[in-house]
C-alpha atoms as a PDB file:
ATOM      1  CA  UNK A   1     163.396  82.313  85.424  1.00  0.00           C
ATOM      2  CA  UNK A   2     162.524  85.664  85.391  1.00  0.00           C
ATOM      3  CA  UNK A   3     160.406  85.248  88.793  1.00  0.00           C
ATOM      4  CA  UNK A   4     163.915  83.925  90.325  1.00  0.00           C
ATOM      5  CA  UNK A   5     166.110  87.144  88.598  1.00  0.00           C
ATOM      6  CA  UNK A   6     163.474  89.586  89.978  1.00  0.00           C
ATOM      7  CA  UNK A   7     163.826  88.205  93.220  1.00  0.00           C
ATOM      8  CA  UNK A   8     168.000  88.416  92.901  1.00  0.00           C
ATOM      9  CA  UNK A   9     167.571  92.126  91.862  1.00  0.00           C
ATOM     10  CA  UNK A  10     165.416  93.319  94.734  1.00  0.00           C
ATOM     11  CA  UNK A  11     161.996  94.990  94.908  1.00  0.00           C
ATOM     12  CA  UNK A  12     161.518  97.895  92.408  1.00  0.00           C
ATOM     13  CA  UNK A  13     163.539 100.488  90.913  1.00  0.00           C
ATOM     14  CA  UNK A  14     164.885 100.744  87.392  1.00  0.00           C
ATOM     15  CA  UNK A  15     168.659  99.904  87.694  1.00  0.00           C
ATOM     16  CA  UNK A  16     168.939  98.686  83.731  1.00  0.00           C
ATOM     17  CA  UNK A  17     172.147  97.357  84.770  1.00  0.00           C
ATOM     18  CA  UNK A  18     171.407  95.505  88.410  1.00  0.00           C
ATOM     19  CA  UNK A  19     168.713  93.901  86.217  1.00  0.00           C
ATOM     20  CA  UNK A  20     170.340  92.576  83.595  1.00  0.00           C
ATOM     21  CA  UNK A  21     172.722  91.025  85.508  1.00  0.00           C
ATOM     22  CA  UNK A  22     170.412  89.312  87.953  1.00  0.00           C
ATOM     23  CA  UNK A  23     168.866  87.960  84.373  1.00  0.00           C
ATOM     24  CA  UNK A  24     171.813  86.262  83.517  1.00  0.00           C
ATOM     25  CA  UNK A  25     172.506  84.882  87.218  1.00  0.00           C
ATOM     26  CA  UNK A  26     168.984  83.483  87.697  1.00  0.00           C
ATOM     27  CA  UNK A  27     169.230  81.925  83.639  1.00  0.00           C
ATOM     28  CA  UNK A  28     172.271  80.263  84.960  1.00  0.00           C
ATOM     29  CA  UNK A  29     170.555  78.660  88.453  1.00  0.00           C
ATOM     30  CA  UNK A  30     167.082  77.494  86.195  1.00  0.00           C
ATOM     31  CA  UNK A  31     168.341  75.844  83.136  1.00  0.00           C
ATOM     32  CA  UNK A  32     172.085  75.404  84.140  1.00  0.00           C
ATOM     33  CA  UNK A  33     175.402  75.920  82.051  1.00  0.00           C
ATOM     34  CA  UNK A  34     173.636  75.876  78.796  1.00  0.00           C
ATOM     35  CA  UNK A  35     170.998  78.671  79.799  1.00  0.00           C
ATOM     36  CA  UNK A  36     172.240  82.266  78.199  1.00  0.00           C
ATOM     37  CA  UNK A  37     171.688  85.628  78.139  1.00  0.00           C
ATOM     38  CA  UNK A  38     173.293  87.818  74.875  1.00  0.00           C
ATOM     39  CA  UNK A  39     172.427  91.036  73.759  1.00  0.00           C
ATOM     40  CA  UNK A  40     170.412  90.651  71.081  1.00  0.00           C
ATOM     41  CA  UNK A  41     170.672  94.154  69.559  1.00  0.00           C
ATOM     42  CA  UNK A  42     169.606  97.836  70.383  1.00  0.00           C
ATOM     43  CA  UNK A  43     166.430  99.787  69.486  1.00  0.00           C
ATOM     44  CA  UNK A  44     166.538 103.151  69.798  1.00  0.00           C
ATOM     45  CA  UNK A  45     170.220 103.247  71.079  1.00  0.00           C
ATOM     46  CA  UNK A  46     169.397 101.001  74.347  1.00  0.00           C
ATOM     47  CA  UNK A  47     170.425  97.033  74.003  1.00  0.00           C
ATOM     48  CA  UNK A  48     168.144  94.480  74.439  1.00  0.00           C
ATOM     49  CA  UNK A  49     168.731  91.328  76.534  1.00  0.00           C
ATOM     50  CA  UNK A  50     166.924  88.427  75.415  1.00  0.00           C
ATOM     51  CA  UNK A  51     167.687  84.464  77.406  1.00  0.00           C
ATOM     52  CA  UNK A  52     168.221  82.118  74.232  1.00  0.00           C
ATOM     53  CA  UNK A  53     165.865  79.786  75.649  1.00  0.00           C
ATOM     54  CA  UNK A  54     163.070  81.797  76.418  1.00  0.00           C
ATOM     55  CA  UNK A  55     163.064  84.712  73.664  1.00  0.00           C
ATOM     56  CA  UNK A  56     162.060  86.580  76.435  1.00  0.00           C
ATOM     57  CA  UNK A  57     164.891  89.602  77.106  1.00  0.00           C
ATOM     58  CA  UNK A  58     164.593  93.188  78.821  1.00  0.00           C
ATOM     59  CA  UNK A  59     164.747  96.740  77.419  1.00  0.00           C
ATOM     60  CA  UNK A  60     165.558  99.881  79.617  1.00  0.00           C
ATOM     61  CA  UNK A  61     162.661 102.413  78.649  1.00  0.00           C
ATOM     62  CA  UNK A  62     161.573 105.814  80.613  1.00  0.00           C
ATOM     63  CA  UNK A  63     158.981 103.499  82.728  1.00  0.00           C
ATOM     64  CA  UNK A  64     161.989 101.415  83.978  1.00  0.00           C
ATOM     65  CA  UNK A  65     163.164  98.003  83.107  1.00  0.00           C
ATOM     66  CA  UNK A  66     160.985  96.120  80.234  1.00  0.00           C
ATOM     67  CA  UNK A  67     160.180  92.392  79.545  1.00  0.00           C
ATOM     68  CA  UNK A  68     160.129  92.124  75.923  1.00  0.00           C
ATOM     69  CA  UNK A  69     159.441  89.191  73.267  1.00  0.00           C
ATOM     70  CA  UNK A  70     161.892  90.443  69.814  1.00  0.00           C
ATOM     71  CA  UNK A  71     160.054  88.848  66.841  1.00  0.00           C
ATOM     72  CA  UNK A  72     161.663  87.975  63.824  1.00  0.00           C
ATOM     73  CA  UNK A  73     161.293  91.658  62.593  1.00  0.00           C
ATOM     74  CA  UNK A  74     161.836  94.460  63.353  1.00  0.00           C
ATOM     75  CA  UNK A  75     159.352  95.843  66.346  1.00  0.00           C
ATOM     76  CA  UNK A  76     159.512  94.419  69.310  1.00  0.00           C
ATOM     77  CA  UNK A  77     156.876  93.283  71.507  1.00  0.00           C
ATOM     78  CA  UNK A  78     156.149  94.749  74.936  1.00  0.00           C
ATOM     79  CA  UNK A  79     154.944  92.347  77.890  1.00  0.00           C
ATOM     80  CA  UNK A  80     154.771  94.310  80.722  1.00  0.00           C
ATOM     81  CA  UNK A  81     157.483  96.170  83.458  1.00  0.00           C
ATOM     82  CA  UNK A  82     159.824  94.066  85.042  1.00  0.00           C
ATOM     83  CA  UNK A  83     159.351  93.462  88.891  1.00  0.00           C
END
């Protein structure tokens, strides 16, 4: 899924906002009607975007657009850049 919304967004930058809504277009075309994308919260100020399926959501930081994994608590967990 998130292979298939890089791939909608384009190659590189940091556009928080292309990003999250190629996220929520690719979610749709994997797991169908029922896949979704909802803002899970904010850290910091910024919202976080997590796919209910996956627990897997993005986080705009100063190194660009984030994959992140939002545990239970309160951290959240860093996986790498999106790309």
């Amino acid at each position: 899924m998130f292979s298939r919304a890089a791939e909608l967004a384009g190659e590189g930058g940091s556009d928080f906002a292309k990003h999250s809504g190629a996220l929520s277009r690719a979610t749709a075309e994997v797991i169908g009607p029922s896949g979704k994308v909802d803002k899970l919260g904010e850290v910091g100020g910024h919202p976080i975007f997590v796919s209910q399926r996956s627990r897997v959501g993005i986080f705009p930081s100063g190194q660009g657009t984030l994959l992140v994994r939002p545990p239970a608590g309160e951290a959240v967990q860093e996986l790498g850049l999106y790309r």
